[in-house]
C-alpha atoms as a PDB file:
ATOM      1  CA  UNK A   1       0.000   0.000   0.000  1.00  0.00           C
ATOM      2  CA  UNK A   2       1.322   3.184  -0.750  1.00  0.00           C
ATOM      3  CA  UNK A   3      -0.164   4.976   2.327  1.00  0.00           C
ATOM      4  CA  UNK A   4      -2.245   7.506   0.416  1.00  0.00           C
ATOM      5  CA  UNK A   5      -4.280   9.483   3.014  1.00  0.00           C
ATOM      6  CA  UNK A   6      -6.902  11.468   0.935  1.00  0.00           C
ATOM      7  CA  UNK A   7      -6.221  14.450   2.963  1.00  0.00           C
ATOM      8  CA  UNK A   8      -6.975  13.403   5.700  1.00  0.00           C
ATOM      9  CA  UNK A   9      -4.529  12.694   9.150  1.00  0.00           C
ATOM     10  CA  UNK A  10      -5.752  10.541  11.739  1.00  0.00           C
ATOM     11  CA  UNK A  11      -9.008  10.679  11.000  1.00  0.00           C
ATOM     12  CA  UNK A  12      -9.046  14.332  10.831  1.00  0.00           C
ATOM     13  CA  UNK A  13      -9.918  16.535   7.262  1.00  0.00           C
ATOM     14  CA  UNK A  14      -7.167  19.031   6.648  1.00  0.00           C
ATOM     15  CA  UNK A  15      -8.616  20.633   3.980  1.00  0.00           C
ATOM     16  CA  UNK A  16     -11.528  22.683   5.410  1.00  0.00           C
ATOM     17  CA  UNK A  17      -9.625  26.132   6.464  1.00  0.00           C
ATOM     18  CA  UNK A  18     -11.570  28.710   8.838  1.00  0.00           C
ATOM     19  CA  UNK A  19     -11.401  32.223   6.772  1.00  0.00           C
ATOM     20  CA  UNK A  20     -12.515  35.507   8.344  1.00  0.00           C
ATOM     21  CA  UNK A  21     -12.923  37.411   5.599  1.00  0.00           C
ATOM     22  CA  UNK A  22     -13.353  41.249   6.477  1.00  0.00           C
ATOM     23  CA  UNK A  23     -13.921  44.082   3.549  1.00  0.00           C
ATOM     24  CA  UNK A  24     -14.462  47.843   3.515  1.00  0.00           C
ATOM     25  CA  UNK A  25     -15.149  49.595   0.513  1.00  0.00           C
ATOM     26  CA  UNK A  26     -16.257  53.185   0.322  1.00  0.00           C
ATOM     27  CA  UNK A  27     -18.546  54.351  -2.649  1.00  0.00           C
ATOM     28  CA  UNK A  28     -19.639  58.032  -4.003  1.00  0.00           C
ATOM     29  CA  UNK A  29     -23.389  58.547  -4.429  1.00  0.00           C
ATOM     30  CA  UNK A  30     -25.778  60.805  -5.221  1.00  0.00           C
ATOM     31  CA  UNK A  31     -28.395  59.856  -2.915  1.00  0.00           C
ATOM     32  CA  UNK A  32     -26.894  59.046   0.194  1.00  0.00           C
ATOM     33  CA  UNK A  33     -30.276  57.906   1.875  1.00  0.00           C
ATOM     34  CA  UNK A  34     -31.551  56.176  -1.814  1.00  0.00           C
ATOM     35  CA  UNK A  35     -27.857  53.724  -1.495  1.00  0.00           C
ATOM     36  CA  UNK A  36     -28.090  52.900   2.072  1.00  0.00           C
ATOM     37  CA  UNK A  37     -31.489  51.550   1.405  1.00  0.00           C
ATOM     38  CA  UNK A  38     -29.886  49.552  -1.159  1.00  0.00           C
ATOM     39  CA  UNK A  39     -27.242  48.481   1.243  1.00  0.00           C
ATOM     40  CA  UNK A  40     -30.210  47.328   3.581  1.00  0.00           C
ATOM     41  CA  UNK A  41     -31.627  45.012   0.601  1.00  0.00           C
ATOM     42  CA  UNK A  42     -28.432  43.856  -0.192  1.00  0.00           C
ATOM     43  CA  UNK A  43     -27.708  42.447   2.830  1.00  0.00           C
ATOM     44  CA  UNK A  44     -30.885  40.504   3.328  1.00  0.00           C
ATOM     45  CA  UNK A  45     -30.688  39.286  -0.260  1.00  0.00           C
ATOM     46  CA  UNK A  46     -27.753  38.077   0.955  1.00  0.00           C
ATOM     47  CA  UNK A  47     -28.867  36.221   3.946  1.00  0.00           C
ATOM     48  CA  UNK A  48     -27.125  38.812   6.226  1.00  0.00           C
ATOM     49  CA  UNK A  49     -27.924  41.920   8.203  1.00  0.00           C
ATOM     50  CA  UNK A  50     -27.023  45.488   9.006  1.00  0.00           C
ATOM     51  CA  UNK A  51     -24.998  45.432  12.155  1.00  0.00           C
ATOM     52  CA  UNK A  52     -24.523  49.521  12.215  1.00  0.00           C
ATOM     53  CA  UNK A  53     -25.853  52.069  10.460  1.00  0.00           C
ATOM     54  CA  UNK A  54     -24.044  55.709  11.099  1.00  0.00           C
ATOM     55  CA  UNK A  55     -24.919  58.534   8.899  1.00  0.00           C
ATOM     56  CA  UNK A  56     -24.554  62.305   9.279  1.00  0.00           C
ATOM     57  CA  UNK A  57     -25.505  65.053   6.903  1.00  0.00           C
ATOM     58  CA  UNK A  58     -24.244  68.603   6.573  1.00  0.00           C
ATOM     59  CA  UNK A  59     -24.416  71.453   3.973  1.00  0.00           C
ATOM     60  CA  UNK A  60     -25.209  69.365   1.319  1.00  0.00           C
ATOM     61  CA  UNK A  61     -22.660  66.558   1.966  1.00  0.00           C
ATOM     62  CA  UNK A  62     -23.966  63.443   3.544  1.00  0.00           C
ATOM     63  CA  UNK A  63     -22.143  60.446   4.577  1.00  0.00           C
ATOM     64  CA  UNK A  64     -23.639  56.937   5.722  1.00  0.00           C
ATOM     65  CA  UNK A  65     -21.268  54.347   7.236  1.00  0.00           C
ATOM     66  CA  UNK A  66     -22.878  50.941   7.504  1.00  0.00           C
ATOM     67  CA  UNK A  67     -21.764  47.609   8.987  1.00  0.00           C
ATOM     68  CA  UNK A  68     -22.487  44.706   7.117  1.00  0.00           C
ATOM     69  CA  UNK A  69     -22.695  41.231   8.104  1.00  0.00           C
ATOM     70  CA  UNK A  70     -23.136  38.722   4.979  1.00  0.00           C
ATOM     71  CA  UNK A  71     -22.787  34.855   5.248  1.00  0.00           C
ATOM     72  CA  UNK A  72     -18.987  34.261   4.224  1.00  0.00           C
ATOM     73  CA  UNK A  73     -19.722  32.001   0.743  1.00  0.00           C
ATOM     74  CA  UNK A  74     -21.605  35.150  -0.277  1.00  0.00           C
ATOM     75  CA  UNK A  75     -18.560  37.959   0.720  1.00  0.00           C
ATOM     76  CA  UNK A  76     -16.787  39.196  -3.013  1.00  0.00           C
ATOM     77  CA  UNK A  77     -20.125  38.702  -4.363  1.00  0.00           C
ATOM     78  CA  UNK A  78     -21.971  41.170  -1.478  1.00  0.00           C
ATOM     79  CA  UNK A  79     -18.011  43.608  -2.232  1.00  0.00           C
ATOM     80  CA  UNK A  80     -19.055  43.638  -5.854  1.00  0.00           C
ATOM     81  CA  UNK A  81     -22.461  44.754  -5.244  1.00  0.00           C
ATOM     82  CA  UNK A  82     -21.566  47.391  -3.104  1.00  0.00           C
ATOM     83  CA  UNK A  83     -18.645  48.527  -5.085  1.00  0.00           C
ATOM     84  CA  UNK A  84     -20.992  48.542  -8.154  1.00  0.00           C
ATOM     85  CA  UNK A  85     -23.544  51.219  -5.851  1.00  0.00           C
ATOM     86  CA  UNK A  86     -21.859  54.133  -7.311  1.00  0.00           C
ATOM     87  CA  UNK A  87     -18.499  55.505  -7.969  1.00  0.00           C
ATOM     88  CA  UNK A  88     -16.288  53.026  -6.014  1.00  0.00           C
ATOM     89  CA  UNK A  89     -13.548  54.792  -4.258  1.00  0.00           C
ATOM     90  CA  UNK A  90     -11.751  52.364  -2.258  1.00  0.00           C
ATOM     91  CA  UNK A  91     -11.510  49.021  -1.459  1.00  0.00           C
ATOM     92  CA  UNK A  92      -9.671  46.805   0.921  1.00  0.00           C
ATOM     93  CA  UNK A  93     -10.085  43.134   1.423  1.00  0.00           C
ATOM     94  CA  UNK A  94      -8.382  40.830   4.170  1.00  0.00           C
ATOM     95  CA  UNK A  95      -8.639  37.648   5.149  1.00  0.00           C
ATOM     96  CA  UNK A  96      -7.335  35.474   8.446  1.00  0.00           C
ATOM     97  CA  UNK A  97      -7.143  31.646   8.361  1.00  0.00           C
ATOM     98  CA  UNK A  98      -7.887  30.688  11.696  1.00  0.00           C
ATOM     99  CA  UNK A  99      -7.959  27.316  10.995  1.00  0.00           C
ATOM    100  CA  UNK A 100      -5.608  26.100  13.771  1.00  0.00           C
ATOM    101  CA  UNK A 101      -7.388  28.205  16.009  1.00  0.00           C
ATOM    102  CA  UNK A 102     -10.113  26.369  15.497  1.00  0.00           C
ATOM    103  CA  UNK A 103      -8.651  22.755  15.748  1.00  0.00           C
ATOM    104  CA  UNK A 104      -6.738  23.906  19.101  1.00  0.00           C
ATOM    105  CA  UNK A 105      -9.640  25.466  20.751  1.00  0.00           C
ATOM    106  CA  UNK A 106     -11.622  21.977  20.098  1.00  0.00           C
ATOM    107  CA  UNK A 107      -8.955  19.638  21.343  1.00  0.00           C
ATOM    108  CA  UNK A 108      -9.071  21.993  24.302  1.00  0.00           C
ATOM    109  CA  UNK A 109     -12.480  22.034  24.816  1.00  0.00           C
ATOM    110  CA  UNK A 110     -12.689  18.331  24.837  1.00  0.00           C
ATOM    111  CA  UNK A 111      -9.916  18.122  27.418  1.00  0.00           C
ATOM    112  CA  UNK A 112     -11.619  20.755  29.463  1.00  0.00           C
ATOM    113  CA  UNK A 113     -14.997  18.929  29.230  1.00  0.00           C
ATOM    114  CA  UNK A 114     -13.368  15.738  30.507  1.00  0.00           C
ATOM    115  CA  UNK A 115     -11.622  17.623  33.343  1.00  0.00           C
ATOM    116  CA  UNK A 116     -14.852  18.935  34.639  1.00  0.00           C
ATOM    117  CA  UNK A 117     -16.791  15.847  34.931  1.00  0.00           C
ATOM    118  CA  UNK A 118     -13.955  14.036  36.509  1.00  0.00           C
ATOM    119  CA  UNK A 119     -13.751  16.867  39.022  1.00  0.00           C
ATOM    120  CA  UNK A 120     -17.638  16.414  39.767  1.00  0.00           C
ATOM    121  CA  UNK A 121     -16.919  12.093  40.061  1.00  0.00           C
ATOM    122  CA  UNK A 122     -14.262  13.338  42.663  1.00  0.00           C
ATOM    123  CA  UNK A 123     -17.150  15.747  44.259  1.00  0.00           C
ATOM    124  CA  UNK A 124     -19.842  13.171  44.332  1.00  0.00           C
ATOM    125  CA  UNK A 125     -17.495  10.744  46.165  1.00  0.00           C
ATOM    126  CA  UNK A 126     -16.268  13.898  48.583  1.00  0.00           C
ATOM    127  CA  UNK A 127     -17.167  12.970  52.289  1.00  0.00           C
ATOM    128  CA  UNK A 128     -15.581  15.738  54.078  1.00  0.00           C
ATOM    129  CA  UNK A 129     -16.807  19.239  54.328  1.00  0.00           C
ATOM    130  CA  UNK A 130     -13.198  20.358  53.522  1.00  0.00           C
ATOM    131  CA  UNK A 131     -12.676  17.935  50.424  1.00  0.00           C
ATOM    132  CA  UNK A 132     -16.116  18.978  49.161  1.00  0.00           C
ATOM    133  CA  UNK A 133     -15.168  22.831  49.182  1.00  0.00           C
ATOM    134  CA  UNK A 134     -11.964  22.236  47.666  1.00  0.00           C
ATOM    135  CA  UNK A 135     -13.253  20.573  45.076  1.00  0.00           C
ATOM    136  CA  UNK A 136     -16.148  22.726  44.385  1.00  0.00           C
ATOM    137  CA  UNK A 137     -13.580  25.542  44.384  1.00  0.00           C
ATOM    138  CA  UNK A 138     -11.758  23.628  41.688  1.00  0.00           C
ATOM    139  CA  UNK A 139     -14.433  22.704  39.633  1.00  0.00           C
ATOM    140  CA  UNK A 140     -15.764  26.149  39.555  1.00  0.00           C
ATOM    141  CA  UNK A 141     -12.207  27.067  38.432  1.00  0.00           C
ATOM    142  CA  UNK A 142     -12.806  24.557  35.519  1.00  0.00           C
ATOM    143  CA  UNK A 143     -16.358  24.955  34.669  1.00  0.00           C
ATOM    144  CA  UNK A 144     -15.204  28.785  33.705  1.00  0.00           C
ATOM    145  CA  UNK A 145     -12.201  27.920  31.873  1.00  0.00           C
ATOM    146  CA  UNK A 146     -14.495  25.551  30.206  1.00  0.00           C
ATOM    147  CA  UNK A 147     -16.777  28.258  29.524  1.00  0.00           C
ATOM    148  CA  UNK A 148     -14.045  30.753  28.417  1.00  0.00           C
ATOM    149  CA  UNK A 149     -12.880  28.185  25.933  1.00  0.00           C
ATOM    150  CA  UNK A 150     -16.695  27.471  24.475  1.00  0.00           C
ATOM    151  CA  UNK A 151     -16.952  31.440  24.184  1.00  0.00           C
ATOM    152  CA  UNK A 152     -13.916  31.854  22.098  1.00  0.00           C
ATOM    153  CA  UNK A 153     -15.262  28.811  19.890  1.00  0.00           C
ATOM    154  CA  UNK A 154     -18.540  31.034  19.697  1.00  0.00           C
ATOM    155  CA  UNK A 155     -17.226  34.349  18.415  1.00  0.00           C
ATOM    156  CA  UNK A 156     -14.913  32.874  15.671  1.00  0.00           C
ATOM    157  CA  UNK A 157     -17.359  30.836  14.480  1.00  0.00           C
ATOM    158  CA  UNK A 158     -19.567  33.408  14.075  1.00  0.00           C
ATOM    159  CA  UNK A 159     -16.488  35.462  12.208  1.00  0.00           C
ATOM    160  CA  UNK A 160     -15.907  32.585  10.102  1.00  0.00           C
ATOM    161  CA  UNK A 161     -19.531  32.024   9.047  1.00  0.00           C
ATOM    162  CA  UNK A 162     -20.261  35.854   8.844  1.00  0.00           C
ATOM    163  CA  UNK A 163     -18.040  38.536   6.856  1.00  0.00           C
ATOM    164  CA  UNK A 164     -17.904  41.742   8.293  1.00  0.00           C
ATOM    165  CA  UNK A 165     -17.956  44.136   5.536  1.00  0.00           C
ATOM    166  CA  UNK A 166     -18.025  48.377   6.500  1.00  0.00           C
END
C-alpha cells in the first residue's frame, strides 16, 4: 500500500480552512439615503444583516457608514455589489485563516470537558466538608475555563460564518 491518506490525518480533514474574511469599501453617491437603502436590501438578499448604520448630513454633503454582516460564501459577491452602488472609491479586502485556532480550541475544549466531569466524580465521592469545598472551588475554576474556551469557539465561528464588511 502506498499509504495515500486522501487528505486526511488521523481521522481528521485538513482541507476545510476557517477564513474571516473582512472588507471595507467606500462608494460616491448621489443619494446618500436612496444607497443605504440599497445596502439594507443587499444584505438581506444576501442572507445577512445590518450590524450599524451611522450617517450624518451637513451642507449638502452626507455620509452613511454601515456595517455589514453577509454569510462568508456570499462575501466578493456582497463587495461587488456594493462597489458597483456608485463611484467606487476604495476598497480593501483581508482575510485570516484561523484554521488552527479552530482545531486547538476543540482539542481543548474536549480536554476541558473531561476535566470537569472528573472533578464532579471526585465531588460526588467527597465525604468531608473540607474535600467537598476544595473541590467545588476547583471545579468552579474549571467549569469557567471551560466556559471561556466554548466562548472563544462562539465568536470565531460566528467570524468565520459571517463577513464583516463596513
Amino acid at each position: 500500500s502506498d499509504g495515500d491518506s486522501g487528505g486526511e490525518a488521523a481521522g481528521v480533514v485538513v482541507d476545510a480552512r476557517s477564513i474571516i474574511y473582512t472588507g471595507s469599501v467606500t462608494v460616491r453617491v448621489a443619494d446618500v439615503a436612496a444607497a443605504a437603502g440599497e445596502v439594507t436590501s443587499l444584505a438581506d438578499r444576501y442572507g445577512g444583516f445590518v450590524g450599524a448604520d451611522r450617517r450624518s448630513a451637513e451642507e449638502g454633503h452626507a455620509s452613511a457608514t454601515m456595517l455589514l454582516r453577509i454569510p462568508s460564501e456570499h462575501f466578493t459577491t456582497a463587495v461587488d455589489a456594493l462597489g458597483a452602488l456608485g463611484e467606487e472609491e476604495s476598497r480593501e479586502i483581508e482575510t485570516e485563516d484561523v484554521t488552527e485556532e479552530v482545531v486547538d480550541l476543540e482539542a481543548r475544549i474536549a480536554t476541558a470537558r473531561v476535566s470537569v466531569a472528573r472533578t464532579r466524580e471526585l465531588l460526588d465521592r467527597a465525604e468531608s466538608i473540607s474535600d467537598i469545598v476544595a473541590i467545588e472551588e476547583e471545579l468552579a475554576e474549571r467549569e469557567a475555563r471551560l466556559a471561556s474556551l466554548e466562548g472563544r469557539q462562539r465568536r470565531l465561528a460566528d467570524l468565520v460564518t459571517l463577513s464583516t464588511i463596513t
